[in-house]
C-alpha atoms as a PDB file:
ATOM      1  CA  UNK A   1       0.000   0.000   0.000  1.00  0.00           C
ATOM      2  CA  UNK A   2       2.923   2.400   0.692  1.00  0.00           C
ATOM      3  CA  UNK A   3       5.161   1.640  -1.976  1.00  0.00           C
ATOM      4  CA  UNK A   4       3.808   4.298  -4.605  1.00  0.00           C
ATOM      5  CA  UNK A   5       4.012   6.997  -2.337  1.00  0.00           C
ATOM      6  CA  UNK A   6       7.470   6.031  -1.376  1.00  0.00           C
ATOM      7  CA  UNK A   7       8.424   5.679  -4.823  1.00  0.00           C
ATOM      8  CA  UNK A   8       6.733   9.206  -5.523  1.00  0.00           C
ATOM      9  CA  UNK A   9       8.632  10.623  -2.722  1.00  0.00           C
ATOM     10  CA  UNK A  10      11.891   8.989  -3.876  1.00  0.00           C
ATOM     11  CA  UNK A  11      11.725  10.804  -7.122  1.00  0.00           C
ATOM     12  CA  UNK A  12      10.479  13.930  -6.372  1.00  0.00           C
ATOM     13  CA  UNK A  13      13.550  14.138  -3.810  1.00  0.00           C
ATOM     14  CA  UNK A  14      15.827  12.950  -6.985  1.00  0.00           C
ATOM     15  CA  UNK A  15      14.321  16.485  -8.956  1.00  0.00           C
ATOM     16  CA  UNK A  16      14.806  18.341  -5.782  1.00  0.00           C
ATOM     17  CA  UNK A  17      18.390  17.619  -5.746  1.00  0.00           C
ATOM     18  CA  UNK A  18      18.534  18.030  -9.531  1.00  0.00           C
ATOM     19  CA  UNK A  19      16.821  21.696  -8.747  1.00  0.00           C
ATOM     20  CA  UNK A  20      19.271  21.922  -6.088  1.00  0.00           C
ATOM     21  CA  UNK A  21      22.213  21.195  -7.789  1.00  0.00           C
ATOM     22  CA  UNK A  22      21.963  22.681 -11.521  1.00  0.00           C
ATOM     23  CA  UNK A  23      23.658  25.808 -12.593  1.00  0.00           C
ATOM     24  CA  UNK A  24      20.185  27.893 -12.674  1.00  0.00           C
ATOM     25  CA  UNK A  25      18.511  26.470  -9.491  1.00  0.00           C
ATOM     26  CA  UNK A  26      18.749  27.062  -6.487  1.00  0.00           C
ATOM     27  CA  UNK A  27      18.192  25.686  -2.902  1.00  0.00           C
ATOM     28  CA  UNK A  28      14.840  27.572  -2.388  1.00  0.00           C
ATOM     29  CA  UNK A  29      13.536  25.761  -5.594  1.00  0.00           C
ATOM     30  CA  UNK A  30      14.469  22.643  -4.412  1.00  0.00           C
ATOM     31  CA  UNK A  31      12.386  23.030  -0.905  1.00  0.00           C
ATOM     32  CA  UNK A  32       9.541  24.650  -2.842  1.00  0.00           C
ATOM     33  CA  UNK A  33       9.670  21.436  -5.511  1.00  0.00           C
ATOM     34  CA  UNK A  34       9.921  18.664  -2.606  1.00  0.00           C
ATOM     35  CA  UNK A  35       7.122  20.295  -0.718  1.00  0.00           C
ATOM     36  CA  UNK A  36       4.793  21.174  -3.485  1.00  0.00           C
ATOM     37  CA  UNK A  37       5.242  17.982  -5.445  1.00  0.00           C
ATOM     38  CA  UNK A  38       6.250  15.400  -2.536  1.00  0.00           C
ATOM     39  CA  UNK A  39       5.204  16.131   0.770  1.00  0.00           C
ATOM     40  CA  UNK A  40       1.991  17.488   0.585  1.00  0.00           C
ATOM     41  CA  UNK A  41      -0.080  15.750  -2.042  1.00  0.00           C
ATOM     42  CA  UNK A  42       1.180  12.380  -0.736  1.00  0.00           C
ATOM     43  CA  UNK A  43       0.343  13.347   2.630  1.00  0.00           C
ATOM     44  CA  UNK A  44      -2.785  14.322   1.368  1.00  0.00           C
ATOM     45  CA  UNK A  45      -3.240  10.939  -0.419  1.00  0.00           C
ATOM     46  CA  UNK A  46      -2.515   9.159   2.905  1.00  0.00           C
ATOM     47  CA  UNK A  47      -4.599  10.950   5.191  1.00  0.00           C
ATOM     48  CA  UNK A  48      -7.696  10.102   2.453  1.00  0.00           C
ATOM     49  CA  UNK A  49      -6.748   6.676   1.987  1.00  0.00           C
ATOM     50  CA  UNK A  50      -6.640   6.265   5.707  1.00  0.00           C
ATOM     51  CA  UNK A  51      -9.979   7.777   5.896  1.00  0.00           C
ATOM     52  CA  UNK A  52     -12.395   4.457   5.594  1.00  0.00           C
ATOM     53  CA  UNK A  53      -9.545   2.780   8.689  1.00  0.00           C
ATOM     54  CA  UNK A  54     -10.484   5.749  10.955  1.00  0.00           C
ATOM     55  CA  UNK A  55     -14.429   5.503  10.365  1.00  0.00           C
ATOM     56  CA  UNK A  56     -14.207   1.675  11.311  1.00  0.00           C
ATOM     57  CA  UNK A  57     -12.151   2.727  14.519  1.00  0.00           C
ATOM     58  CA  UNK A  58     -14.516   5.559  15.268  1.00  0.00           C
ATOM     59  CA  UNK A  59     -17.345   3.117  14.795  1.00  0.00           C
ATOM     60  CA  UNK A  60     -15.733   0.341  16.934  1.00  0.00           C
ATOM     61  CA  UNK A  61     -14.386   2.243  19.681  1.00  0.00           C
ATOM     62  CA  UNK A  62     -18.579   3.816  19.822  1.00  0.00           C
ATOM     63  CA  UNK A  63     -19.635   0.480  20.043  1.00  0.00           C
ATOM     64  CA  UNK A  64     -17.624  -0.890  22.528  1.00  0.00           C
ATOM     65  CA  UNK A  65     -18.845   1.827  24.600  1.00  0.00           C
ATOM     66  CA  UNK A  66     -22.426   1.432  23.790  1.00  0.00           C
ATOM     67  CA  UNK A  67     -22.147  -2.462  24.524  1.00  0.00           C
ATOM     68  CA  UNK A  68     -20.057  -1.193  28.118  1.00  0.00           C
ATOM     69  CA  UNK A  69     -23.126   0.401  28.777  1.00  0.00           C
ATOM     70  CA  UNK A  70     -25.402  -1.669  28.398  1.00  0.00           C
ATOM     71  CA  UNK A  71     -23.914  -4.618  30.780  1.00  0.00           C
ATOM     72  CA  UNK A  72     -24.629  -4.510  33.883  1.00  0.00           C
ATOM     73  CA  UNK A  73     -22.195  -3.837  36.442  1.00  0.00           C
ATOM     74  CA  UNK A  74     -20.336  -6.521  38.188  1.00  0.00           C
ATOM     75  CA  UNK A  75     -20.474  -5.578  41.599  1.00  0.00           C
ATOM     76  CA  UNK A  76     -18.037  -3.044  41.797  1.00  0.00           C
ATOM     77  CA  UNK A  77     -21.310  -1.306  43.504  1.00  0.00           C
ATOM     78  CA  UNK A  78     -22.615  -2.372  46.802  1.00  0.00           C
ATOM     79  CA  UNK A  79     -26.171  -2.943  47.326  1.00  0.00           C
ATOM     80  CA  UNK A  80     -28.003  -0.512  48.737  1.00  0.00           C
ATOM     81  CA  UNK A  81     -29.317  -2.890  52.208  1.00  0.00           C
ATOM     82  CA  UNK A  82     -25.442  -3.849  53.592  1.00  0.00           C
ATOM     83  CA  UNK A  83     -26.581  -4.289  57.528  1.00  0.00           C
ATOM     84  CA  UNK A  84     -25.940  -7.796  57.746  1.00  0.00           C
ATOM     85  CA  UNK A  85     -29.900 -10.264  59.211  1.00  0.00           C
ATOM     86  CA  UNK A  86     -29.722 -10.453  63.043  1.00  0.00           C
ATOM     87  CA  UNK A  87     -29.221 -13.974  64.045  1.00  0.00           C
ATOM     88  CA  UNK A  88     -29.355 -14.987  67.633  1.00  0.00           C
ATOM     89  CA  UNK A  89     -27.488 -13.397  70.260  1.00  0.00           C
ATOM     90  CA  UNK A  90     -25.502 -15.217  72.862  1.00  0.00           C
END
């Protein structure tokens, strides 16, 4: 799943050195090329391709709580009568 945008990112930092290192370019270019071509579209790529993965967590993480919820609780709460029955005193 990640090898396209590590390939992407592998040439656009191969023309960012090219920018970088011909005769007319300069550093600036360079920064401006890996940024505008590399880093943000493939971030952008990732965080929508990740999108679907974070709905299903979203949805799972709701429904764990709504099934929490629901149970009921496993005596972590004492009733509400504690005094123990009278028996027979000696």
């Amino acid at each position: 799943m990640y090898i396209v945008p590590i390939a992407w990112l592998y040439v656009v930092v191969m023309m960012s050195v090219a920018e970088a290192t011909n005769a007319n370019g300069t550093l600036l270019g360079a920064i401006i090329t890996l940024c505008l071509y590399g880093l943000f579209p493939v971030g952008l790529i990732l965080y929508f391709m990740g999108a679907p993965a974070r709905k299903r967590a979203i949805r799972a993480r709701e429904a764990s709580e709504l099934q929490a919820s629901l149970q009921p609780d496993a005596g972590s709460v004492t009733p509400a009568n504690t005094v123990p029955p009278m028996g027979k005193e000696l």
